[in-house]
N, C-alpha and C. Protein backbone atom coordinates (compact mmCIF):
# COMPACT_ATOMS: atom_id res chain seq x y z
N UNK A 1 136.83 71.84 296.81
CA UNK A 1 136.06 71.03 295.95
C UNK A 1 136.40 71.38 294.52
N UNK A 2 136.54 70.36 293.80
CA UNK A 2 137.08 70.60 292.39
C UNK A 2 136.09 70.21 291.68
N UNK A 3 135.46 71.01 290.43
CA UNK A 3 134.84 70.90 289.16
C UNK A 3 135.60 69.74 288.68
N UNK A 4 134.95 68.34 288.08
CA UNK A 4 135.35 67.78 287.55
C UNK A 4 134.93 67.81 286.37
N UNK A 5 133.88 68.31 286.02
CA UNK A 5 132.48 68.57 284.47
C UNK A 5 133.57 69.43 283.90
N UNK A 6 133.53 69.54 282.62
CA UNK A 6 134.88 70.01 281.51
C UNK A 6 133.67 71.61 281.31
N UNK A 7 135.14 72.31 281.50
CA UNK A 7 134.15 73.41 281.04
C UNK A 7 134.11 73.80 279.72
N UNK A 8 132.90 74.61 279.29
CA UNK A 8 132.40 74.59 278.44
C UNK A 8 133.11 75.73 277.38
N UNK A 9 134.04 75.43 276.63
CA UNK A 9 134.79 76.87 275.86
C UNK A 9 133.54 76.76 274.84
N UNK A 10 133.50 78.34 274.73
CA UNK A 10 132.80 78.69 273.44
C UNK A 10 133.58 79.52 272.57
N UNK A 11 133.23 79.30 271.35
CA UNK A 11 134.26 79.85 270.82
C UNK A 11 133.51 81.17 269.84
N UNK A 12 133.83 82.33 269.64
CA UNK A 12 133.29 82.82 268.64
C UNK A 12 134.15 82.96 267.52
N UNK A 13 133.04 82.34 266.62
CA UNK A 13 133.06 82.58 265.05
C UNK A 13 133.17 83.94 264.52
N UNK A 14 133.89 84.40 263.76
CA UNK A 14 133.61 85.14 262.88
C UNK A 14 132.51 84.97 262.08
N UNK A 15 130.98 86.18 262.60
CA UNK A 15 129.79 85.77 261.81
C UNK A 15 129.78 86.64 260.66
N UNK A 16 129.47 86.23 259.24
CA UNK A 16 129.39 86.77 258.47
C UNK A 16 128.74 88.13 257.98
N UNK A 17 127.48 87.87 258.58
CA UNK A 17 127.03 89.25 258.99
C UNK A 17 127.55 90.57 259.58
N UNK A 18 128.58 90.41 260.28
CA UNK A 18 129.04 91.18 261.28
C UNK A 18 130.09 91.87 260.12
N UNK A 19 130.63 90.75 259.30
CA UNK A 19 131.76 91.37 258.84
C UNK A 19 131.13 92.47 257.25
N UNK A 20 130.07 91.69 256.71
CA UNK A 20 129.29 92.64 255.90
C UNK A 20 128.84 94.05 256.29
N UNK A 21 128.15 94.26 258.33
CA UNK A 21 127.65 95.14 258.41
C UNK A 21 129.31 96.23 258.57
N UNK A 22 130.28 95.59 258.53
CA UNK A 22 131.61 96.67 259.40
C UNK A 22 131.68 97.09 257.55
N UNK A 23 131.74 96.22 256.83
CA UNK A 23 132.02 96.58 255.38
C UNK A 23 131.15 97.69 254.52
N UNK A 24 129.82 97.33 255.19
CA UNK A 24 129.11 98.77 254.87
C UNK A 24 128.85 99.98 255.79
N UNK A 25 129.59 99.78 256.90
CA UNK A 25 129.76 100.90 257.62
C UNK A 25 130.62 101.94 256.82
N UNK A 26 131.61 101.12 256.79
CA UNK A 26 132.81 101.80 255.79
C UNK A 26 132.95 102.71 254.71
N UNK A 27 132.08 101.70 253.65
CA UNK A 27 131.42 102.23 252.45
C UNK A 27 130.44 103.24 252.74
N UNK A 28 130.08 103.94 253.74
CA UNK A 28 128.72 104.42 254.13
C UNK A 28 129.18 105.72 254.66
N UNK A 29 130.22 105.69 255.01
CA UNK A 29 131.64 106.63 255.74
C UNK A 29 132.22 107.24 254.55
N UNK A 30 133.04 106.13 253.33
CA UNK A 30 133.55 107.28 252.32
C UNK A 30 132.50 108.22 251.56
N UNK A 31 131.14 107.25 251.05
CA UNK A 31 130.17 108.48 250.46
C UNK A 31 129.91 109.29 251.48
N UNK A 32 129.35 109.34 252.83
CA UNK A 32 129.09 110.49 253.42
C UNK A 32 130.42 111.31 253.11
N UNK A 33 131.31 111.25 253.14
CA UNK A 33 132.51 112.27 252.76
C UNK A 33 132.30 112.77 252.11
N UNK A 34 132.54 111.63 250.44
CA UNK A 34 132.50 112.38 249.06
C UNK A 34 131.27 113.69 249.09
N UNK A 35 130.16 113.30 249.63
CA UNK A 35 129.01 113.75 249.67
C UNK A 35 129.43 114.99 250.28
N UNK A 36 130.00 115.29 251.35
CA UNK A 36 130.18 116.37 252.15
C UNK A 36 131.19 117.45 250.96
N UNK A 37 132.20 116.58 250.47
CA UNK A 37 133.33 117.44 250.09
C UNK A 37 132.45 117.97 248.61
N UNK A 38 131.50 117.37 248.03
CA UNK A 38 130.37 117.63 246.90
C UNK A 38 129.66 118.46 247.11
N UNK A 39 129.43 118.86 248.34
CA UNK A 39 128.27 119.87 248.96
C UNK A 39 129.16 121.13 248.86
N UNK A 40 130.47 120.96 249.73
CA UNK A 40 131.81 122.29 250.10
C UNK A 40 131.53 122.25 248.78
N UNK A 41 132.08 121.86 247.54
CA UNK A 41 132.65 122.29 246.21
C UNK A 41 131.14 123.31 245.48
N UNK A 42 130.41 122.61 245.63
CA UNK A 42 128.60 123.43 244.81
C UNK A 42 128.36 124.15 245.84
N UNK A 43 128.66 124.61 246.71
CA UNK A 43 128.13 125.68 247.96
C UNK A 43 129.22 126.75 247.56
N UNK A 44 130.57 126.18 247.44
CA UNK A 44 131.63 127.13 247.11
C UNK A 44 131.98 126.51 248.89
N UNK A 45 133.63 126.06 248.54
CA UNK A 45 134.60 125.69 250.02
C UNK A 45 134.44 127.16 250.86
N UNK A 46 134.28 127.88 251.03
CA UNK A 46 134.30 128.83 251.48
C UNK A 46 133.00 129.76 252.07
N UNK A 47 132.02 128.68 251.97
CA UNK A 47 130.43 129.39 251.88
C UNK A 47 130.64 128.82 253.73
N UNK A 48 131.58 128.64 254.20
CA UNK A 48 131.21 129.07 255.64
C UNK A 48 132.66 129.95 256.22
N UNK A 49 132.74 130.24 255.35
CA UNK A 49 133.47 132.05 255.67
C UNK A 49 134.98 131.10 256.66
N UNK A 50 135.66 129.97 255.75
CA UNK A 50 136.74 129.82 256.80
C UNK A 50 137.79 129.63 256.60
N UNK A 51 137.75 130.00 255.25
CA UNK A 51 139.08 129.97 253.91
C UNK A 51 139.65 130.95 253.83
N UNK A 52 138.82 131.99 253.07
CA UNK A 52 139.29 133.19 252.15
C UNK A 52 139.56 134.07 252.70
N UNK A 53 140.72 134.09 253.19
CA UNK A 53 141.71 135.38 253.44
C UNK A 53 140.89 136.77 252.94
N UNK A 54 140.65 136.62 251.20
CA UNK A 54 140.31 138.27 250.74
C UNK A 54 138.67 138.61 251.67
N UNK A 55 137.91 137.50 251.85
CA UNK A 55 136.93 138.12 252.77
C UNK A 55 137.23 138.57 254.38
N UNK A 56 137.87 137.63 254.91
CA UNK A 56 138.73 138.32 255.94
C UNK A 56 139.23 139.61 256.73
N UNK A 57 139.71 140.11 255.01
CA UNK A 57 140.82 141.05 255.24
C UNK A 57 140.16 142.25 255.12
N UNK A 58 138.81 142.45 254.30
CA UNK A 58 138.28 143.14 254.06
C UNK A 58 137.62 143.92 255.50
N UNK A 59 136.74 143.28 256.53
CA UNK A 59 136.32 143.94 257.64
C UNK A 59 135.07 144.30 257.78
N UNK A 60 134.78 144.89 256.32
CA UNK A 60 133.82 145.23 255.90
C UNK A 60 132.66 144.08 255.22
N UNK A 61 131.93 143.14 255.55
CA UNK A 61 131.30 142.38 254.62
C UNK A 61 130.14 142.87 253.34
N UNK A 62 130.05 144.28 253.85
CA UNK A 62 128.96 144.80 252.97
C UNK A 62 129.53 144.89 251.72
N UNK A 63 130.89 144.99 251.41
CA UNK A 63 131.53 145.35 250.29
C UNK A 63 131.49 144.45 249.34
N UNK A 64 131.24 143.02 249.87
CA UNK A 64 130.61 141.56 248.98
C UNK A 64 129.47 141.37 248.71
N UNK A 65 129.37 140.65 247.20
CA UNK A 65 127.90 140.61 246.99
C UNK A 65 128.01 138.69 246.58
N UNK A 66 126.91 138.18 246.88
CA UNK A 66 127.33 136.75 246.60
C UNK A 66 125.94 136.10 246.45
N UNK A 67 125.71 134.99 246.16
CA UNK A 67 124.20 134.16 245.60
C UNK A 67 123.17 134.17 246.21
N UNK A 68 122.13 134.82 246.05
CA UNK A 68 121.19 135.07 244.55
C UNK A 68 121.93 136.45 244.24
N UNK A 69 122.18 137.17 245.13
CA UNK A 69 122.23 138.55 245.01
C UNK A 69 122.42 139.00 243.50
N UNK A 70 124.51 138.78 243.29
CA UNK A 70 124.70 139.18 242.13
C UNK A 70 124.33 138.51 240.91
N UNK A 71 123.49 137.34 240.83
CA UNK A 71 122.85 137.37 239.61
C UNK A 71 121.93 137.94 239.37
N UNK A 72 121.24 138.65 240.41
CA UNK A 72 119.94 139.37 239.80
C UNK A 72 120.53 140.81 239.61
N UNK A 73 121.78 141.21 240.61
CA UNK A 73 122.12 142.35 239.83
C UNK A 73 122.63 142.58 238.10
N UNK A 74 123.11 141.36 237.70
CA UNK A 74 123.86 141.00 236.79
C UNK A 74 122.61 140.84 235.61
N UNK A 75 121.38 140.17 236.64
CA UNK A 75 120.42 140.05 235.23
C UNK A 75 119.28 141.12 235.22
N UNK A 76 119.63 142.18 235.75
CA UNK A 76 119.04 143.48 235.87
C UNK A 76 119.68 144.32 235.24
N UNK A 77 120.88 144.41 235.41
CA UNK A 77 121.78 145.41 234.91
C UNK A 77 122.31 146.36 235.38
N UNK A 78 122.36 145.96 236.80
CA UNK A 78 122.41 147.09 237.89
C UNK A 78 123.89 147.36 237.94
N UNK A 79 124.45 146.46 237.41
CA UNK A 79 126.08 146.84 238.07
C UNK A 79 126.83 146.73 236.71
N UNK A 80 128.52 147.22 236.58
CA UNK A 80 129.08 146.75 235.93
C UNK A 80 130.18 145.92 235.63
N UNK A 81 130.22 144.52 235.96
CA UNK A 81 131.25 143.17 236.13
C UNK A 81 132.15 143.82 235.60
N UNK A 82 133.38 143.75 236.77
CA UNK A 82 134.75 143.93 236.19
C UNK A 82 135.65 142.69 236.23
N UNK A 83 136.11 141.96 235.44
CA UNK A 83 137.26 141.12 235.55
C UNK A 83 138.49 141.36 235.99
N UNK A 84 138.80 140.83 236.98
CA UNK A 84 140.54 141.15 237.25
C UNK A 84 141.47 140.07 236.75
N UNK A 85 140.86 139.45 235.76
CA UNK A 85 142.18 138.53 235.45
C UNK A 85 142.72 138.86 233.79
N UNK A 86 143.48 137.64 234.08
CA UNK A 86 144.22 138.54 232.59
C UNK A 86 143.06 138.74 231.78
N UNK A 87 143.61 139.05 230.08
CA UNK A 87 143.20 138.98 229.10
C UNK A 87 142.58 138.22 228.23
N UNK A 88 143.84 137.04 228.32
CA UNK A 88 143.88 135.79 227.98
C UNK A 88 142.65 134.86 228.77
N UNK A 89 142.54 134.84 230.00
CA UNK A 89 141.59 133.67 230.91
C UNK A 89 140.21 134.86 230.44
N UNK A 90 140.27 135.90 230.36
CA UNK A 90 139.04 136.85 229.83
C UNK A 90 138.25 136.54 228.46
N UNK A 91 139.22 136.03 227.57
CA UNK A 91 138.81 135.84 226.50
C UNK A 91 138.42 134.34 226.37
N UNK A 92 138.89 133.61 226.96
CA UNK A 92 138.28 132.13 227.32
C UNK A 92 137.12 131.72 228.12
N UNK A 93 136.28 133.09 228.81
CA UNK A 93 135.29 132.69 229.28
C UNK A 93 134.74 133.82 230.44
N UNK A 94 134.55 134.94 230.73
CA UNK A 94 133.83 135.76 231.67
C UNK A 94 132.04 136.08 231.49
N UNK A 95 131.94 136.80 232.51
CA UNK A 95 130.41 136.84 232.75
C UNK A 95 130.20 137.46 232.01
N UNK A 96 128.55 137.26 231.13
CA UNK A 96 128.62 138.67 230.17
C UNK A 96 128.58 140.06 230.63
N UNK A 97 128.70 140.29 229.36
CA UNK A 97 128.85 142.20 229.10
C UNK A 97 129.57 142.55 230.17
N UNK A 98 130.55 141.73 230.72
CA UNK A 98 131.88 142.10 232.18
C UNK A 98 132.85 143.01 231.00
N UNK A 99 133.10 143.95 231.85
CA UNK A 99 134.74 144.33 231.43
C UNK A 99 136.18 143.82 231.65
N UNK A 100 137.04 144.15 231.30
CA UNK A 100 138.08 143.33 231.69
C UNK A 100 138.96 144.65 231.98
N UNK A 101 139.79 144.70 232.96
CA UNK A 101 140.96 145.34 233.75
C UNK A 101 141.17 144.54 234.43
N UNK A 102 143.02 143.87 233.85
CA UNK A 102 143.25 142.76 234.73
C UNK A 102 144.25 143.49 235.57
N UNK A 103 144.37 143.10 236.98
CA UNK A 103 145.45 143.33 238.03
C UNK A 103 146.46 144.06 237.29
N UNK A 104 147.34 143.13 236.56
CA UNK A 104 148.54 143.25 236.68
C UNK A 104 148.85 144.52 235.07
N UNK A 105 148.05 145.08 234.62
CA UNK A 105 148.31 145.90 233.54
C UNK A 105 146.70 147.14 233.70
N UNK A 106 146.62 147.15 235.50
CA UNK A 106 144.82 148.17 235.75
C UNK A 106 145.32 149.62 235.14
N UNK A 107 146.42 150.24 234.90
CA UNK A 107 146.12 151.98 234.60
C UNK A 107 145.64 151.90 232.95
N UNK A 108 146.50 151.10 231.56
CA UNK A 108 145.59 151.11 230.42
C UNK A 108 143.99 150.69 230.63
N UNK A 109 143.89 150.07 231.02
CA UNK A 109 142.46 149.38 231.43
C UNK A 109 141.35 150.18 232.38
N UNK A 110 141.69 151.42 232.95
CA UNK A 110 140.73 151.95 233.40
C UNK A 110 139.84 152.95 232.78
N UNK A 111 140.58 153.00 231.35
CA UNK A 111 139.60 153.91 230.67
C UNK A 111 138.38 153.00 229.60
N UNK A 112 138.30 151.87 230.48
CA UNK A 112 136.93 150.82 230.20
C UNK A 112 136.04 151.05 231.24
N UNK A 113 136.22 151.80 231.87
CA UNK A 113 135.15 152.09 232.99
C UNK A 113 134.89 153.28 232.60
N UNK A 114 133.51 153.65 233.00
CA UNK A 114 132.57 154.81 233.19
C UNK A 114 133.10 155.85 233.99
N UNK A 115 132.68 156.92 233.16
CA UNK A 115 133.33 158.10 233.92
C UNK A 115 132.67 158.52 234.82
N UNK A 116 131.73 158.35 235.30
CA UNK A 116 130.97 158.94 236.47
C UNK A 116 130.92 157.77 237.44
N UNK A 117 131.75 158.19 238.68
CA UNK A 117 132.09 157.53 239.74
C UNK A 117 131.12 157.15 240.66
N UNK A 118 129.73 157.24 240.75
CA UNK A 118 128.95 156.86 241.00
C UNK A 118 128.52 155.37 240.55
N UNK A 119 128.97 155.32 239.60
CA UNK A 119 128.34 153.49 238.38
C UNK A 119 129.00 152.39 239.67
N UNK A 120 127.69 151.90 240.11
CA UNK A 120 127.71 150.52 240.37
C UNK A 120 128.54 149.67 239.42
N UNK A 121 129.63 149.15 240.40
CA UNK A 121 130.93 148.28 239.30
C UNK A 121 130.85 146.62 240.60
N UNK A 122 130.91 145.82 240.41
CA UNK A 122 131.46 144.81 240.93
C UNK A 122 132.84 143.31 240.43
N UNK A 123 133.29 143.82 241.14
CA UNK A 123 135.03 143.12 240.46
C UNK A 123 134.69 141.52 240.81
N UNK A 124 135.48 141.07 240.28
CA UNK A 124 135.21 139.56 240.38
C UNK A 124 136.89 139.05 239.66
N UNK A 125 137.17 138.13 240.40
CA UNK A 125 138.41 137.62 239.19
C UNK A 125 137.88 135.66 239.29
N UNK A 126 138.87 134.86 239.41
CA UNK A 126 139.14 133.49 239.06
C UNK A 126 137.98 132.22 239.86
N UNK A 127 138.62 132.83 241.80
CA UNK A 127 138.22 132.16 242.57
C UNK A 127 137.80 132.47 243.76
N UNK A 128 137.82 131.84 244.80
CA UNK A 128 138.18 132.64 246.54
C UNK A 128 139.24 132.75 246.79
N UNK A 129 140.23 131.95 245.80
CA UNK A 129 141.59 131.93 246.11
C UNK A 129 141.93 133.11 245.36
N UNK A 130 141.42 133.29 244.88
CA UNK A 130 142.20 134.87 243.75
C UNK A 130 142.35 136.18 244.56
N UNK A 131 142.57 136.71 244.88
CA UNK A 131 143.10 138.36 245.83
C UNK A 131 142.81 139.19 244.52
N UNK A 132 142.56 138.93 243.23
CA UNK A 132 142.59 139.87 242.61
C UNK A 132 141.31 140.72 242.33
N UNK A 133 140.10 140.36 242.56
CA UNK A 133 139.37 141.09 242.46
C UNK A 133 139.68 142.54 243.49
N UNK A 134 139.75 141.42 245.00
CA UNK A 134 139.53 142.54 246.27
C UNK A 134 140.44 143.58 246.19
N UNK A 135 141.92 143.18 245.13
CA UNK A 135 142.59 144.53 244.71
C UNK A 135 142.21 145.27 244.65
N UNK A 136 141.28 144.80 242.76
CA UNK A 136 140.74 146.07 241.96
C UNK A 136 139.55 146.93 242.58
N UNK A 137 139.07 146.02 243.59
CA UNK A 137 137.64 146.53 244.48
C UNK A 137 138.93 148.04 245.08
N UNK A 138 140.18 147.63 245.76
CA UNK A 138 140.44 148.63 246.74
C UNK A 138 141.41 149.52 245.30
N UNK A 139 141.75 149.47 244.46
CA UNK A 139 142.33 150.52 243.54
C UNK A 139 141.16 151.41 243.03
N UNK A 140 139.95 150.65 242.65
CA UNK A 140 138.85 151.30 242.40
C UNK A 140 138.30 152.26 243.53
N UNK A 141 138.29 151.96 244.23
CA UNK A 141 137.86 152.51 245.57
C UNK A 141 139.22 154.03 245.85
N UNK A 142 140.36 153.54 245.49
CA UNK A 142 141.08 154.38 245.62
C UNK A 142 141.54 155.86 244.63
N UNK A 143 140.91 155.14 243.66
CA UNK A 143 140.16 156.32 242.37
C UNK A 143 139.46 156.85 242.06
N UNK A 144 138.17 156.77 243.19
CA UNK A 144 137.35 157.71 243.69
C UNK A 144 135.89 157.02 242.98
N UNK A 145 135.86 155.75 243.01
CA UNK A 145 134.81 155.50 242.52
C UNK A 145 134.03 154.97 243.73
N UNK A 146 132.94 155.27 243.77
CA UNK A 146 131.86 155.04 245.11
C UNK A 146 131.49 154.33 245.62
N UNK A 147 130.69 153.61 244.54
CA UNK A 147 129.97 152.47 244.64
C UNK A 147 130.69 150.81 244.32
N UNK A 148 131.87 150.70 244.55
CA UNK A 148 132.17 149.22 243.97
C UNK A 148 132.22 148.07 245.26
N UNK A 149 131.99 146.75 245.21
CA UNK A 149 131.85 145.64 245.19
C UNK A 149 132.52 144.74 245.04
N UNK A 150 132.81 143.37 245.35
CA UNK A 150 133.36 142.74 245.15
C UNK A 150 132.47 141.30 245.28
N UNK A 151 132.80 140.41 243.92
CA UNK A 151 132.02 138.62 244.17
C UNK A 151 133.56 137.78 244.27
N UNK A 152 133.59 137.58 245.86
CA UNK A 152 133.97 136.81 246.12
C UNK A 152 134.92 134.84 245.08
N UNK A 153 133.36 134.58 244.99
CA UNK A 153 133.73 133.41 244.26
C UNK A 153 134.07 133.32 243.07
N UNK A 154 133.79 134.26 242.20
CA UNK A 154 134.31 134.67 240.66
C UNK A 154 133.94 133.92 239.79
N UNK A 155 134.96 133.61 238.68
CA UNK A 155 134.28 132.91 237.89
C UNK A 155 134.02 131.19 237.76
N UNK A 156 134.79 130.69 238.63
CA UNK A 156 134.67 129.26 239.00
C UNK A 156 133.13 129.40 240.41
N UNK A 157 132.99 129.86 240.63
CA UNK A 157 131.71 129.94 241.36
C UNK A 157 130.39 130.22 240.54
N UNK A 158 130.64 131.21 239.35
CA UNK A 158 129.35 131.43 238.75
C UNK A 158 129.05 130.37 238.23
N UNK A 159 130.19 129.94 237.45
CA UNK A 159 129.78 128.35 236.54
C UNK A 159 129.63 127.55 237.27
N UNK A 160 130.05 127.27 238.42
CA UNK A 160 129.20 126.32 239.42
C UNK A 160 128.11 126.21 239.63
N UNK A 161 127.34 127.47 239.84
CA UNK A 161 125.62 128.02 239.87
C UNK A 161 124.90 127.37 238.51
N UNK A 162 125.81 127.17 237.03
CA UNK A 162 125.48 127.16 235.83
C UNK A 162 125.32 128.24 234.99
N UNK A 163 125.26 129.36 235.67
CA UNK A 163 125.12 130.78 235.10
C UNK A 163 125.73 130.82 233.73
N UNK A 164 125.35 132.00 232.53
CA UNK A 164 125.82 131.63 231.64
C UNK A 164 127.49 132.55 231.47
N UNK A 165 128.21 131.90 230.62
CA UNK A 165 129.82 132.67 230.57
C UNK A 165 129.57 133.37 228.69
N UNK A 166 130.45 134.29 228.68
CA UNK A 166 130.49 134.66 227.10
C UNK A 166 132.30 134.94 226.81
N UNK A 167 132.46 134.11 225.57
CA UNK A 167 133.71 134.18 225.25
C UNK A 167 134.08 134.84 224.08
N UNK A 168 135.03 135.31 223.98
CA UNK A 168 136.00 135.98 223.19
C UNK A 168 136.82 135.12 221.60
């Protein structure tokens, strides 16, 4: 037996709606990103420990001090900020009352530190990407000083917080 009644094609339209809601799916997709990669950058890329080699390598996590911590050491006075970067990026902007012994010139530069090896010191250089603090943390350490530290995020992390910088 044969259908002779025409069958019925339907056709779908492209509904307008449909194509608005895929368009703000989209749009809804890149800000959640931006948003995410905005959060990594003000948290610090590295505030879930999956970057930075120098924390890594260390073993030890006690040897880091990182947010709130070292600003209240910093606004207490408990410690003494060492810079490991040059001179030059020192004089353009470090934490106050920090010292400067940069990496690459530390034996003139250690007679800016306190002679009693006991003084709470915490090194800090650029970034997470910088190795240079966790140097001066292990040369310091290797010169018989006791108590030193290391901040991780340095000085592109403090000014992230807003903390204040003092220049040269």
């Amino acid at each position: 037996m044969r259908n002779n009644s025409k069958q019925s094609k339907v056709k779908v339209q492209n509904c307008p709606d449909h194509n608005v809601l895929r368009h703000i799916s989209k749009e809804l997709l890149i800000v959640f990103i931006w948003i995410g990669f905005g959060a990594l950058t003000l948290w610090g890329i590295d505030g879930f420990g999956l970057l930075s080699s120098t924390t890594k390598s260390l073993g030890n996590p006690t040897l880091q001090v990182e947010f709130p911590e070292v600003y209240e050491i910093w606004k207490r006075q408990e410690a003494i900020f060492v810079d490991a970067r040059s001179a030059m990026n020192y004089r353009q902007g470090h934490i106050p009352r920090a010292v400067n012994v940069p990496i690459n010139r530390i034996i003139p530069y250690l007679k800016m530190l306190p002679t009693d090896k006991e003084t709470p010191l915490i090194a800090y250089c650029g970034s997470i990407y910088c190795p240079n603090a966790h140097q001066l943390m292990e040369v310091l350490l290797a010169r018989g000083y006791q108590n030193v530290r290391f901040f991780p995020r340095g000085i592109k992390g403090w000014q992230a917080f807003g903390y204040p910088l003092e220049t040269e």
